[in-house]
PDB file of N, CA and C in Angstrom:
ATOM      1  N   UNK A   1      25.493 -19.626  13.687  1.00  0.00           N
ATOM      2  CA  UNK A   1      24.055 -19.704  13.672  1.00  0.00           C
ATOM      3  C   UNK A   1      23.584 -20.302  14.998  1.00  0.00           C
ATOM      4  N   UNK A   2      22.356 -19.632  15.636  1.00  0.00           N
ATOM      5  CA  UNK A   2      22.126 -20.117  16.801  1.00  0.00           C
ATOM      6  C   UNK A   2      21.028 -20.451  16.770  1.00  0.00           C
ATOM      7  N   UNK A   3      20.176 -20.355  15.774  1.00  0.00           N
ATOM      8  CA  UNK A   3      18.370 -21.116  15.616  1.00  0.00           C
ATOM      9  C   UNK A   3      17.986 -20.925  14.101  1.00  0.00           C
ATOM     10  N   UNK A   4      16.775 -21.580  14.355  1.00  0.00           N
ATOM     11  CA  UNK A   4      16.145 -21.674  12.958  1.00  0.00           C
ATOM     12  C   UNK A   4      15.751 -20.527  12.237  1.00  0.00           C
ATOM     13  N   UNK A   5      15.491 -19.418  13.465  1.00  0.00           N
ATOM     14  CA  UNK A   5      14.909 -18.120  13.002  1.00  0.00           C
ATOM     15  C   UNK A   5      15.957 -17.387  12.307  1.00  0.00           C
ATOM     16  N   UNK A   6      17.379 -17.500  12.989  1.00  0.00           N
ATOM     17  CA  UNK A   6      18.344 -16.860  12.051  1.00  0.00           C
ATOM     18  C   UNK A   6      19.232 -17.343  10.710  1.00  0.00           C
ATOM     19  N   UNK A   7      18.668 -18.645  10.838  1.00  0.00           N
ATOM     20  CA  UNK A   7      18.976 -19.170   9.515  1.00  0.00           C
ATOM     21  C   UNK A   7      17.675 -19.005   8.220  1.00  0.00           C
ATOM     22  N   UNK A   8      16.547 -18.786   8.539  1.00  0.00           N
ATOM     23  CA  UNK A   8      15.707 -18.018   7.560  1.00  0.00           C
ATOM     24  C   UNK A   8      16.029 -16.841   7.095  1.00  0.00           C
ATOM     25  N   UNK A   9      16.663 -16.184   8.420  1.00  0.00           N
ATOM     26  CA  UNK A   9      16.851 -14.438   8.184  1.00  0.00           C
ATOM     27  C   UNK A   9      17.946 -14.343   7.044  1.00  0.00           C
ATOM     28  N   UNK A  10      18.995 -15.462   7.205  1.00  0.00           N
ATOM     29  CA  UNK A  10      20.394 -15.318   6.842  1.00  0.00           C
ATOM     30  C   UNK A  10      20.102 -15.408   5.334  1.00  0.00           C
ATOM     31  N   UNK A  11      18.626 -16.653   4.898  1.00  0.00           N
ATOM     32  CA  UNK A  11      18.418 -17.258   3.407  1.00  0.00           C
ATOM     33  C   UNK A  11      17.417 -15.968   2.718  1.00  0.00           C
ATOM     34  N   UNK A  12      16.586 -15.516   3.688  1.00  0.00           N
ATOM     35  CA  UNK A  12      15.773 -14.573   3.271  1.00  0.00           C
ATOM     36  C   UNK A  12      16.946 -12.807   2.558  1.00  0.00           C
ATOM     37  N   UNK A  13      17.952 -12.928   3.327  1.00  0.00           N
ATOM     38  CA  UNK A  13      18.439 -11.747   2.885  1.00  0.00           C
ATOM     39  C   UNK A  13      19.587 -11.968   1.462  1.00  0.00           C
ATOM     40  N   UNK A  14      19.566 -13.225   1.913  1.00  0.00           N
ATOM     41  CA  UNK A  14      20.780 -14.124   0.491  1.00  0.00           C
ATOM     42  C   UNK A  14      19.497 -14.002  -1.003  1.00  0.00           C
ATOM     43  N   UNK A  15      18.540 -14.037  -0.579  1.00  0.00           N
ATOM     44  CA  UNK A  15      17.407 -13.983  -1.910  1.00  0.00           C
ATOM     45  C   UNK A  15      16.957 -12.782  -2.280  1.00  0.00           C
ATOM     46  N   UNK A  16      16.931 -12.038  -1.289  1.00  0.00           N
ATOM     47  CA  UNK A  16      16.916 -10.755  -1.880  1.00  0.00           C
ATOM     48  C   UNK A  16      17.886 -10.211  -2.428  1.00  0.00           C
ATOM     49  N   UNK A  17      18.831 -10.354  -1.859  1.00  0.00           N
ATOM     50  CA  UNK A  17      20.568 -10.118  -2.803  1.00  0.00           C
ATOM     51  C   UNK A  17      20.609 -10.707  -4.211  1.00  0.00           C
ATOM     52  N   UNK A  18      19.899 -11.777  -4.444  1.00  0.00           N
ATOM     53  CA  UNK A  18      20.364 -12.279  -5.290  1.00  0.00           C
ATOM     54  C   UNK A  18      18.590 -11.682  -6.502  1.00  0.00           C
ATOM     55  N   UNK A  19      17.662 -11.323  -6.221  1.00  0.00           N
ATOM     56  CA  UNK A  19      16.771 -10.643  -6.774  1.00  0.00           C
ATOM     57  C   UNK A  19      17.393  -9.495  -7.363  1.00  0.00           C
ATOM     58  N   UNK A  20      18.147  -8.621  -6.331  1.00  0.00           N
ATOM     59  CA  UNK A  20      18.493  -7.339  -6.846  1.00  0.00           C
ATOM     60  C   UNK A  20      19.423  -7.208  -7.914  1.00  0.00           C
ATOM     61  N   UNK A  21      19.878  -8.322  -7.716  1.00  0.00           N
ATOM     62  CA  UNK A  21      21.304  -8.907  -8.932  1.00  0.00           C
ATOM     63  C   UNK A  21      20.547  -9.008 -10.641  1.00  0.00           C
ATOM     64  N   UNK A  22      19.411  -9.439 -10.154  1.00  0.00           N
ATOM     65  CA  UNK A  22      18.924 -10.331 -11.250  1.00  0.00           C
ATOM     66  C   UNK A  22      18.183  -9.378 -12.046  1.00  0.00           C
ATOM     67  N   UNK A  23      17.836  -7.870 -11.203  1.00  0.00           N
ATOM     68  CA  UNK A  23      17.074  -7.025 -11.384  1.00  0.00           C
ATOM     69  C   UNK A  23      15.699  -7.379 -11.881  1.00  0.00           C
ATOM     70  N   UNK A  24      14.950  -8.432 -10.601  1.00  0.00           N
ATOM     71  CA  UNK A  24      13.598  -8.535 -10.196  1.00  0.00           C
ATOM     72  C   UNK A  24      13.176  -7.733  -9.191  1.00  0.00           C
ATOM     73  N   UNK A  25      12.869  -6.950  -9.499  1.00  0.00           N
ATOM     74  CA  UNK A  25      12.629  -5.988  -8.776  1.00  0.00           C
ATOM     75  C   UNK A  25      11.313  -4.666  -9.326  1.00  0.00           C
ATOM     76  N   UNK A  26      10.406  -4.358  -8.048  1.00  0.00           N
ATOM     77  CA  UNK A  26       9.333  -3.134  -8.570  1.00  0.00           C
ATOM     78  C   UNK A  26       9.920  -1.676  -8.532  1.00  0.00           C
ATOM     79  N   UNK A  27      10.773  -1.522  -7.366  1.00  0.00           N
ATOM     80  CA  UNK A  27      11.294  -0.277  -7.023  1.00  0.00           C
ATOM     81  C   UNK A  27      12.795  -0.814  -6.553  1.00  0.00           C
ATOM     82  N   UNK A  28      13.598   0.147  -7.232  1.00  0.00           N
ATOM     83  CA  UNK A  28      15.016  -0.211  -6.720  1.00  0.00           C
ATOM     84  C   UNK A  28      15.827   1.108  -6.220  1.00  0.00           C
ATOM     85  N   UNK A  29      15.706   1.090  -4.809  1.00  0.00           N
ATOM     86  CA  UNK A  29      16.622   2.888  -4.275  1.00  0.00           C
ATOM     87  C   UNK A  29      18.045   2.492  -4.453  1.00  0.00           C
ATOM     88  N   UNK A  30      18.795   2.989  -4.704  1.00  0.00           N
ATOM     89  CA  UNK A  30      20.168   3.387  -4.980  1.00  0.00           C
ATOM     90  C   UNK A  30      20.699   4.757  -4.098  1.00  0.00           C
ATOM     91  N   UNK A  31      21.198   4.020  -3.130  1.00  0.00           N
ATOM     92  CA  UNK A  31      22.063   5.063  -2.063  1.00  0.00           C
ATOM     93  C   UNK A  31      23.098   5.554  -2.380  1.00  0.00           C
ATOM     94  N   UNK A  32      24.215   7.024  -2.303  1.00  0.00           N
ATOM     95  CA  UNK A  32      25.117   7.249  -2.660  1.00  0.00           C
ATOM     96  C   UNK A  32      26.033   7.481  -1.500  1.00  0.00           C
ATOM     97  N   UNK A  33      27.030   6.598  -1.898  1.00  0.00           N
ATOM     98  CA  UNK A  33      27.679   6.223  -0.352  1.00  0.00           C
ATOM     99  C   UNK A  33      29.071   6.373  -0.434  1.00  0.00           C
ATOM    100  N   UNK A  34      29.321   7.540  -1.724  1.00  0.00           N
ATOM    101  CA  UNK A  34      30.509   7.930  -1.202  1.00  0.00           C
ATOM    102  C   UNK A  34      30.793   8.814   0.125  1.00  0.00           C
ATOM    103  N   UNK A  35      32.424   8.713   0.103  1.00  0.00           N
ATOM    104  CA  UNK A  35      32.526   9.588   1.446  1.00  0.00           C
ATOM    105  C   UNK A  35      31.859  10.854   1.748  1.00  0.00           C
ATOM    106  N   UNK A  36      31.393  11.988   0.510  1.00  0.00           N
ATOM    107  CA  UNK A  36      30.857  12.843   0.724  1.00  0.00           C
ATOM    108  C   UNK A  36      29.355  12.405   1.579  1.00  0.00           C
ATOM    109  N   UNK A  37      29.007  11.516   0.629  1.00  0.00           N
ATOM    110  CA  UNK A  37      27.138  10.802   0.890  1.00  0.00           C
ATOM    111  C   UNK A  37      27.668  10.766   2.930  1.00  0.00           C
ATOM    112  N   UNK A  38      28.493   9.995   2.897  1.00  0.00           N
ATOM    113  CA  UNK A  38      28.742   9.312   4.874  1.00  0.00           C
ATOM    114  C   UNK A  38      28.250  10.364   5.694  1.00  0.00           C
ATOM    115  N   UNK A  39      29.396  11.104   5.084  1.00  0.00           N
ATOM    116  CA  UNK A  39      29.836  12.334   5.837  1.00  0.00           C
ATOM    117  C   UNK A  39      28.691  13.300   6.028  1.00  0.00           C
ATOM    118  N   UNK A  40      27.855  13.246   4.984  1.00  0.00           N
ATOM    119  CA  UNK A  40      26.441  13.972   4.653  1.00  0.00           C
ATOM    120  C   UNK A  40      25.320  13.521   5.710  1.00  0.00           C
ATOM    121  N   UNK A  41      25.644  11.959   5.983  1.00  0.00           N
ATOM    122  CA  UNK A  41      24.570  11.361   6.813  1.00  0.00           C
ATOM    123  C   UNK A  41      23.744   9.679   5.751  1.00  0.00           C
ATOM    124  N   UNK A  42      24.223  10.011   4.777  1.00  0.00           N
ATOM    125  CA  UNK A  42      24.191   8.852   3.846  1.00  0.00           C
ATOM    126  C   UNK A  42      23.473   7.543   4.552  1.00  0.00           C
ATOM    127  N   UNK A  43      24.503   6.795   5.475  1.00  0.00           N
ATOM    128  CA  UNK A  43      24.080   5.418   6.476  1.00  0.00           C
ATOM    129  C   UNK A  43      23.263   5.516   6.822  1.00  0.00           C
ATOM    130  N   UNK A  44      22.881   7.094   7.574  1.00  0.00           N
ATOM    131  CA  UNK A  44      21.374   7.067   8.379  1.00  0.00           C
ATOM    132  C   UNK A  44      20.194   6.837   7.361  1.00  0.00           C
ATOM    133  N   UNK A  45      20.396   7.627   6.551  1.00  0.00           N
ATOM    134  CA  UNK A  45      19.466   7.562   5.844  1.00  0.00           C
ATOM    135  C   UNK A  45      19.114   6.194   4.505  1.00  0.00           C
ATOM    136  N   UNK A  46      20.075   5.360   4.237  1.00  0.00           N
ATOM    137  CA  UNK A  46      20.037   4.116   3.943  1.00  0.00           C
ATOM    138  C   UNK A  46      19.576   3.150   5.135  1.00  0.00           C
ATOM    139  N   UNK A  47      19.643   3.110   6.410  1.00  0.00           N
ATOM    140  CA  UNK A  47      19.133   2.247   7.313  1.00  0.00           C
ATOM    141  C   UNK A  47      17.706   3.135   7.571  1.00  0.00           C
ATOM    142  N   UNK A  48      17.295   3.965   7.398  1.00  0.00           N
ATOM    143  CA  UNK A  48      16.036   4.567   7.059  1.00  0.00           C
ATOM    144  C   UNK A  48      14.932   3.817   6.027  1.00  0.00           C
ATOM    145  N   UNK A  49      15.641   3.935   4.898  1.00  0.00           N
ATOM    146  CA  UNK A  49      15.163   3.225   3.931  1.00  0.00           C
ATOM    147  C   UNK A  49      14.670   1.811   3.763  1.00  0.00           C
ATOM    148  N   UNK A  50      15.708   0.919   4.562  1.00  0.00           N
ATOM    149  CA  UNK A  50      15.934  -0.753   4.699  1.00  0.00           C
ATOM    150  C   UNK A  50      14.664  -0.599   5.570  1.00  0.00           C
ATOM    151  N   UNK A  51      14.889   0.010   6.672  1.00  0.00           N
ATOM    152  CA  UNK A  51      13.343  -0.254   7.806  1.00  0.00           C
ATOM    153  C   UNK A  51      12.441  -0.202   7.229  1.00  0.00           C
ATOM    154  N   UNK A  52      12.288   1.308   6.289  1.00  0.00           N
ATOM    155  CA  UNK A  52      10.897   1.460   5.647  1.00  0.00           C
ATOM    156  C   UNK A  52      10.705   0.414   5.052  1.00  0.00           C
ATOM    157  N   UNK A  53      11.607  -0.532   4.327  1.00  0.00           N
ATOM    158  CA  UNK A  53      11.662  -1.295   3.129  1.00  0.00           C
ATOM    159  C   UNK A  53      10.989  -2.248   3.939  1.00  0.00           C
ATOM    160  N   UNK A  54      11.605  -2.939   4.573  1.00  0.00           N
ATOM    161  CA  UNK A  54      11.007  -3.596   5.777  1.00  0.00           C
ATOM    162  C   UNK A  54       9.829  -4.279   6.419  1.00  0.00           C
ATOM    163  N   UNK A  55       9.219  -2.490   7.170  1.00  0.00           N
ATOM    164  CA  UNK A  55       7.922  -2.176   7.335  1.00  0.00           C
ATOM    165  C   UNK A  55       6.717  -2.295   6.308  1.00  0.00           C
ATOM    166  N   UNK A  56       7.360  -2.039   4.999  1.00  0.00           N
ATOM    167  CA  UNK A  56       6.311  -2.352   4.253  1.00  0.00           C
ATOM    168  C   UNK A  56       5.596  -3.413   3.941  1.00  0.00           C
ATOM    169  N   UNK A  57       6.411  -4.707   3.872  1.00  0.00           N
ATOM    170  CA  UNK A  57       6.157  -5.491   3.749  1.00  0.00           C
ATOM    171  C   UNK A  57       6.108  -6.547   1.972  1.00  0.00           C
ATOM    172  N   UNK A  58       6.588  -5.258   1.682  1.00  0.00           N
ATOM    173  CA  UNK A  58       6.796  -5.654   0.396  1.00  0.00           C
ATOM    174  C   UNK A  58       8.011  -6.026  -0.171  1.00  0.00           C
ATOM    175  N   UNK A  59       8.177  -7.483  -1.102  1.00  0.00           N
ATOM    176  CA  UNK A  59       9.540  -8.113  -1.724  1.00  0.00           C
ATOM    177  C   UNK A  59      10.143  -7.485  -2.867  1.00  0.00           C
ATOM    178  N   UNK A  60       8.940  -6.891  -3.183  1.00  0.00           N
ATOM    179  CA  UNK A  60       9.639  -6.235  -4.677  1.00  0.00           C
ATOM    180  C   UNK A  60      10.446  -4.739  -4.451  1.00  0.00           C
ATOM    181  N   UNK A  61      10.469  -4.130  -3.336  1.00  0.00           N
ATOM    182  CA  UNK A  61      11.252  -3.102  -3.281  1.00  0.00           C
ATOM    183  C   UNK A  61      13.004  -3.516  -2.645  1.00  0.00           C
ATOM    184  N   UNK A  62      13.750  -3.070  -3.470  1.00  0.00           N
ATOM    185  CA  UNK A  62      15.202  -3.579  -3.285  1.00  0.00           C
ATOM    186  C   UNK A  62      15.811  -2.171  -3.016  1.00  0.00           C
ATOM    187  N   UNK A  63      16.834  -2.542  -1.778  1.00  0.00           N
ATOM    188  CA  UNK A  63      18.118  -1.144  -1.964  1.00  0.00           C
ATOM    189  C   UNK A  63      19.253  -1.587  -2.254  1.00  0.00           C
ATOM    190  N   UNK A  64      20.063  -0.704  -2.937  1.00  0.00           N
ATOM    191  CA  UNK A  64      21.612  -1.023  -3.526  1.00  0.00           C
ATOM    192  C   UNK A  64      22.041   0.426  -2.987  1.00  0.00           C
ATOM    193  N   UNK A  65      23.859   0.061  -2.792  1.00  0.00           N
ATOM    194  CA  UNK A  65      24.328   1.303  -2.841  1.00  0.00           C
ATOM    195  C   UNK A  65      25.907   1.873  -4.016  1.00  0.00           C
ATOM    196  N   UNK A  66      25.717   2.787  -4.445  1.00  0.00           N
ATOM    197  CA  UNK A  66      26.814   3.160  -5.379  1.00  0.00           C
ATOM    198  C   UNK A  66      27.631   4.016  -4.537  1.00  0.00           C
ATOM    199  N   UNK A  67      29.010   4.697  -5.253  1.00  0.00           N
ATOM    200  CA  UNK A  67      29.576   5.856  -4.897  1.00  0.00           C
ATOM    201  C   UNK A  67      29.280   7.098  -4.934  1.00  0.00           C
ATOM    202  N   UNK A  68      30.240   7.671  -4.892  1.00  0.00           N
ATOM    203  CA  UNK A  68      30.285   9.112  -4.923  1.00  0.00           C
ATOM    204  C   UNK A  68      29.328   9.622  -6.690  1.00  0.00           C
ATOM    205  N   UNK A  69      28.202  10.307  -6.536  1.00  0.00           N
ATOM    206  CA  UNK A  69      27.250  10.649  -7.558  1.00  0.00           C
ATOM    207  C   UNK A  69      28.265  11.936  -8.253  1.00  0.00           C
ATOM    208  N   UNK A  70      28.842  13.059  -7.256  1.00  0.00           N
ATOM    209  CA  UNK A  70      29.284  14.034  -8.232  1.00  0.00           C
ATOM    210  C   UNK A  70      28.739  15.244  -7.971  1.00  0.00           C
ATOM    211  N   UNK A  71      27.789  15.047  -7.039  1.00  0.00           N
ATOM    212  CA  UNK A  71      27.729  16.207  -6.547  1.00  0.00           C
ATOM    213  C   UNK A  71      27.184  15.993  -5.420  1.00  0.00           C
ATOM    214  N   UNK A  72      28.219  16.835  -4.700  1.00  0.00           N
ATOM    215  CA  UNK A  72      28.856  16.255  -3.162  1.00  0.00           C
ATOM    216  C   UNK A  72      27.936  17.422  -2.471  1.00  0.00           C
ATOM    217  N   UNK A  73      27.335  18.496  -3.214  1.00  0.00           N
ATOM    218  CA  UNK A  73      26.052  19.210  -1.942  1.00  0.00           C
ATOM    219  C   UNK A  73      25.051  19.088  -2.259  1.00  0.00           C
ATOM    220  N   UNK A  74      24.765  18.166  -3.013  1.00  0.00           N
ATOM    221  CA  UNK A  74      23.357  17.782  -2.924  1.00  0.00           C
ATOM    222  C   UNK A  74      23.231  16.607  -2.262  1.00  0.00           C
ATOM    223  N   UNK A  75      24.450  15.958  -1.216  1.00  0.00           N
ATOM    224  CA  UNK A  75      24.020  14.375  -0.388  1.00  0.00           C
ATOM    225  C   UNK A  75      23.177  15.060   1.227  1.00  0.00           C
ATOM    226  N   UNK A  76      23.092  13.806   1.241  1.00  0.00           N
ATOM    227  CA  UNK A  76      22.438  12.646   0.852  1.00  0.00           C
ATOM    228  C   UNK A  76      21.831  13.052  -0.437  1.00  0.00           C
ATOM    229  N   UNK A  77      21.840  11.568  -1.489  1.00  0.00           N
ATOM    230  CA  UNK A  77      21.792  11.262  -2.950  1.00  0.00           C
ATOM    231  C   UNK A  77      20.995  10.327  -2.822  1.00  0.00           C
ATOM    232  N   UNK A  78      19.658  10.150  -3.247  1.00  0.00           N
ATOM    233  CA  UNK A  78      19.012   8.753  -3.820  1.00  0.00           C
ATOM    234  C   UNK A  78      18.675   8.394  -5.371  1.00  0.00           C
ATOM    235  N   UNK A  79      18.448   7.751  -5.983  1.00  0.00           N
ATOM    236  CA  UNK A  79      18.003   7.268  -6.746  1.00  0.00           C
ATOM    237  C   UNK A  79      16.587   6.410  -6.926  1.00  0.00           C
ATOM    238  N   UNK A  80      15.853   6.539  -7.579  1.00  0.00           N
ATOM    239  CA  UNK A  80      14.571   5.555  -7.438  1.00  0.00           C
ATOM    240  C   UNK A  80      14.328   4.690  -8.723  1.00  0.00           C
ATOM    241  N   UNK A  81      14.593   3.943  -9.086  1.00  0.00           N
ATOM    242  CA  UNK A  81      14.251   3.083 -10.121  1.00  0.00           C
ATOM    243  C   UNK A  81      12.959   2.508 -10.152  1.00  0.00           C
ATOM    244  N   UNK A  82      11.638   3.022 -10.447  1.00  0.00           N
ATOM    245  CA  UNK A  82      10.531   1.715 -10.775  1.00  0.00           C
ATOM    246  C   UNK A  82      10.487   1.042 -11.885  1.00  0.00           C
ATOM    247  N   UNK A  83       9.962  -0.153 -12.368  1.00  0.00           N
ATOM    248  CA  UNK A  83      10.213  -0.843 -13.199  1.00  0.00           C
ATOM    249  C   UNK A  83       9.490  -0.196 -14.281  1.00  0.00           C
ATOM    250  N   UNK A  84      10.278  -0.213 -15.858  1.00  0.00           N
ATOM    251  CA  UNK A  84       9.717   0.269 -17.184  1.00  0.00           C
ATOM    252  C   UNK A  84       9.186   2.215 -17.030  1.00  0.00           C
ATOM    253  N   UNK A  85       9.968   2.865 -16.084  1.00  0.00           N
ATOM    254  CA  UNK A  85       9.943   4.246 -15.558  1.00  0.00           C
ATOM    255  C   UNK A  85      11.548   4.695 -15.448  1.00  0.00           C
ATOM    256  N   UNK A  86      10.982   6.118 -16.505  1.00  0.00           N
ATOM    257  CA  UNK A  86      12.745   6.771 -15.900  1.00  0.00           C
ATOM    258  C   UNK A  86      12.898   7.326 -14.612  1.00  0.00           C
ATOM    259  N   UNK A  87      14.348   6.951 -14.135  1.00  0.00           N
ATOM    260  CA  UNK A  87      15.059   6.944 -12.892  1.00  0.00           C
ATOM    261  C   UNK A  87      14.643   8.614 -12.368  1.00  0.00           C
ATOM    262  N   UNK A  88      14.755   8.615 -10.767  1.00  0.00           N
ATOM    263  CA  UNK A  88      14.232   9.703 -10.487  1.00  0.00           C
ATOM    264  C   UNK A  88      15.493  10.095  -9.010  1.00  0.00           C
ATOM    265  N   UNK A  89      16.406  11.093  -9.593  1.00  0.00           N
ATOM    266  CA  UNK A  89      17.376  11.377  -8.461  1.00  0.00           C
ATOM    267  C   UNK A  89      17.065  12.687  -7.327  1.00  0.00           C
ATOM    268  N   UNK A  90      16.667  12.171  -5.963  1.00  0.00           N
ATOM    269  CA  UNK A  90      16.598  12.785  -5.161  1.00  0.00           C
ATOM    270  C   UNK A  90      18.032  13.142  -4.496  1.00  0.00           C
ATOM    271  N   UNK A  91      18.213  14.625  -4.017  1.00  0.00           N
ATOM    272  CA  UNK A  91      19.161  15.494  -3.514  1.00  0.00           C
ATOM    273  C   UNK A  91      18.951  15.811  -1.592  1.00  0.00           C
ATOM    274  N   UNK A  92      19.764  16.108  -0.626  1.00  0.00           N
ATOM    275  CA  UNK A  92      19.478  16.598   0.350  1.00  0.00           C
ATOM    276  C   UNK A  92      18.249  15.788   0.841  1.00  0.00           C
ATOM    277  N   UNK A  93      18.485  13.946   1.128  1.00  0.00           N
ATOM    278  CA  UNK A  93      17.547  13.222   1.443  1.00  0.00           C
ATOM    279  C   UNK A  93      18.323  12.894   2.949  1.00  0.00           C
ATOM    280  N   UNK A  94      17.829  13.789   4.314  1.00  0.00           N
ATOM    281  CA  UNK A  94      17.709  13.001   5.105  1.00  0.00           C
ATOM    282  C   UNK A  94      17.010  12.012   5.782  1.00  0.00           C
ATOM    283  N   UNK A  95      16.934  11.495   6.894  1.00  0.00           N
ATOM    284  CA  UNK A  95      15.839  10.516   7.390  1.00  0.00           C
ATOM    285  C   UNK A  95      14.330  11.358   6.979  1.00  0.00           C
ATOM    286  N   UNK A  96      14.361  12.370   7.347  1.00  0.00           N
ATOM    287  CA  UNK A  96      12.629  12.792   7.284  1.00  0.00           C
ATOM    288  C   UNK A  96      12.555  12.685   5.916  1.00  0.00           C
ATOM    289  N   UNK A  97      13.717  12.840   4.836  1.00  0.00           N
ATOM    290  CA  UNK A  97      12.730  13.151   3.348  1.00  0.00           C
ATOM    291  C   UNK A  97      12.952  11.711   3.260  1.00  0.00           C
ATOM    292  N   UNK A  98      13.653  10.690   3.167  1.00  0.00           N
ATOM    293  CA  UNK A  98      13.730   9.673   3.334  1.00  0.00           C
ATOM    294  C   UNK A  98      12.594   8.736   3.555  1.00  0.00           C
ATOM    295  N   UNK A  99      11.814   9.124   4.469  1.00  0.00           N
ATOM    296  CA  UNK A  99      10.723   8.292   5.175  1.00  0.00           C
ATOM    297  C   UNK A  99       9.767   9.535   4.207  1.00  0.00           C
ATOM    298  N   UNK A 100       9.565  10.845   3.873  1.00  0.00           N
ATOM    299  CA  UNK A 100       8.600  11.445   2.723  1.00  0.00           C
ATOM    300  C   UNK A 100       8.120  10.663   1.514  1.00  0.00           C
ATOM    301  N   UNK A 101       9.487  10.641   0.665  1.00  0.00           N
ATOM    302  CA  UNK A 101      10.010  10.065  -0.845  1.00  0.00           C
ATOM    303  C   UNK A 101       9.712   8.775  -0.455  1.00  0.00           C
ATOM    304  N   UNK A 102       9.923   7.595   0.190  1.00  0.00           N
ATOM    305  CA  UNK A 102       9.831   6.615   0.551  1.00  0.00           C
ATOM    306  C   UNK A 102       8.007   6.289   0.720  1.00  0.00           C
ATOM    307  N   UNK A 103       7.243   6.724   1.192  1.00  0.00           N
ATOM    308  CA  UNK A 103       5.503   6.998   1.476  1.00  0.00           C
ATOM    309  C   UNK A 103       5.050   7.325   0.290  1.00  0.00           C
ATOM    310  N   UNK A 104       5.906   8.597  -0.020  1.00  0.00           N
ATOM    311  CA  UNK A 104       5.036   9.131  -1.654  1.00  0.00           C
ATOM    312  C   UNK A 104       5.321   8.538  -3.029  1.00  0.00           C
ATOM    313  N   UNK A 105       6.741   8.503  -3.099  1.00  0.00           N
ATOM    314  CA  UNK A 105       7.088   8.095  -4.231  1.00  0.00           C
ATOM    315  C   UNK A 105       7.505   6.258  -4.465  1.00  0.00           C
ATOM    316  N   UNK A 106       7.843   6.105  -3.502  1.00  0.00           N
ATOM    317  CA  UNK A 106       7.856   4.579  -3.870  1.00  0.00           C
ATOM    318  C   UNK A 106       6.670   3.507  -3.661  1.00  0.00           C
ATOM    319  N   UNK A 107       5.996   4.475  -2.412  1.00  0.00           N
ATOM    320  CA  UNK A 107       4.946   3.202  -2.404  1.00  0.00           C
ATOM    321  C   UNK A 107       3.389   3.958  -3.502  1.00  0.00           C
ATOM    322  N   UNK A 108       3.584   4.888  -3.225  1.00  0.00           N
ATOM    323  CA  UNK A 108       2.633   5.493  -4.296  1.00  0.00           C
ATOM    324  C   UNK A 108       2.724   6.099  -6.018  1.00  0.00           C
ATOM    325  N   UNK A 109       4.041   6.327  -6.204  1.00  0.00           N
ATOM    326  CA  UNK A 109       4.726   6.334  -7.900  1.00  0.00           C
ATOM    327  C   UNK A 109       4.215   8.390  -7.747  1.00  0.00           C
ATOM    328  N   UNK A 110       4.436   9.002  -6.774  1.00  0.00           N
ATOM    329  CA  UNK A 110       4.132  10.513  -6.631  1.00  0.00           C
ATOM    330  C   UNK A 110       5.548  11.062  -6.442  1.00  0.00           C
ATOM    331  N   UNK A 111       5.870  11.781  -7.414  1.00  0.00           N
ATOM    332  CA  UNK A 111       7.608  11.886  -7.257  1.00  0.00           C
ATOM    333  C   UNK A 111       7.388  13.472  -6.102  1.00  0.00           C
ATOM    334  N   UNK A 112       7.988  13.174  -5.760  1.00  0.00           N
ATOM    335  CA  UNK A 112       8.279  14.727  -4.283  1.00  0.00           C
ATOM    336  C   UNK A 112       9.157  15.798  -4.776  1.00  0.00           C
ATOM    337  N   UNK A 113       8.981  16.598  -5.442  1.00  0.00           N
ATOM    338  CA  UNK A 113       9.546  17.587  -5.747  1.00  0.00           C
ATOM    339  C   UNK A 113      10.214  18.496  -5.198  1.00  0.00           C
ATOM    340  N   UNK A 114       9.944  18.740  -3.850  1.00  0.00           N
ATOM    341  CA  UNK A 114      10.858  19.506  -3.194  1.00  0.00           C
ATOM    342  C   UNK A 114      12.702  19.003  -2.796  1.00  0.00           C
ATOM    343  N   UNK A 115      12.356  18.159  -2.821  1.00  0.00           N
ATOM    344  CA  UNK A 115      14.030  16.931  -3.122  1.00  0.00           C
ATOM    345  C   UNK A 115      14.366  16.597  -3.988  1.00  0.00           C
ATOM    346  N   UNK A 116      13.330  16.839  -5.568  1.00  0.00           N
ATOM    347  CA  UNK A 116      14.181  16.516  -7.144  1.00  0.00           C
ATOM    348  C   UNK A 116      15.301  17.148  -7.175  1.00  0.00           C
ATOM    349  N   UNK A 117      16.353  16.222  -7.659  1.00  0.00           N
ATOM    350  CA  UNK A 117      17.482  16.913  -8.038  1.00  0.00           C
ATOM    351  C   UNK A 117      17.348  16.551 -10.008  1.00  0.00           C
ATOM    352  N   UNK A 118      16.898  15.452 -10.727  1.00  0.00           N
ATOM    353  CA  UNK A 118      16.972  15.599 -11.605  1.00  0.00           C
ATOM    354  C   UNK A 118      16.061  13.737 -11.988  1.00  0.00           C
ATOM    355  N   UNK A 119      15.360  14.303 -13.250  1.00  0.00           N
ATOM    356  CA  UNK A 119      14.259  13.378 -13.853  1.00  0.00           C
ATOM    357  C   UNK A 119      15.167  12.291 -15.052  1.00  0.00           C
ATOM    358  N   UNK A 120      15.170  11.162 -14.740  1.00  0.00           N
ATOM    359  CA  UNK A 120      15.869  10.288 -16.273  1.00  0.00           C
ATOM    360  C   UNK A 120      17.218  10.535 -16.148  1.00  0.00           C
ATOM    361  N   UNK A 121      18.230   9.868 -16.937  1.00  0.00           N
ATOM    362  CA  UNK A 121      19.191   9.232 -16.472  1.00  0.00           C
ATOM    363  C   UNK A 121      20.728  10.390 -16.690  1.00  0.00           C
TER     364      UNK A 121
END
């Protein structure tokens, strides 16, 4: 640790970890990060997400990431969890649908249909 600023950063990201655990949370994306997801472009589009997450400015949106979903041509794979709403799995999410789904559907609850891969669990 080399200042005060990165020891906030270090507590600020330890609390959000520990929110997402606790599942306090408004919106929760779920990245699929198996090797297919990588290989697909997966990372980019999870550090897509974190920025947006970010930029928004909002605490209640959390990202997590799982494995391999199962179907390896529809990655990039997201997931959207809002709270007391069934789960909503987006297919073929790169950075641009990424930063789409991310504008429409998480900060506005407008699911994007051209990237549904499938409604509820």
């Amino acid at each position: 640790m080399k200042n005060l600023e990165e020891l906030k950063q270090i507590r600020e990201r330890v609390r959000r970890n520990l929110d997402m655990r606790s599942g306090d949370f408004g919106v929760k994306i779920i990245v699929c990060l198996g090797t297919c997801g990588i290989a697909a472009g997966a990372r980019q589009t999870m550090n897509k997400l974190a920025d947006l997450s970010a930029q928004s400015g909002r605490s209640d949106i959390v990202i997590s990431t799982t494995g391999c979903a199962g179907f390896c041509e529809q990655e990039p794979m997201i997931k959207v969890q809002e709270k007391d709403k069934e789960p909503v799995t987006y297919g073929h999410v790169d950075v641009a649908a990424a930063e789409e789904i991310f504008n429409q559907h998480v900060l506005k609850g407008n699911i994007v249909e051209k990237y549904l891969f499938s409604k509820g669990e």
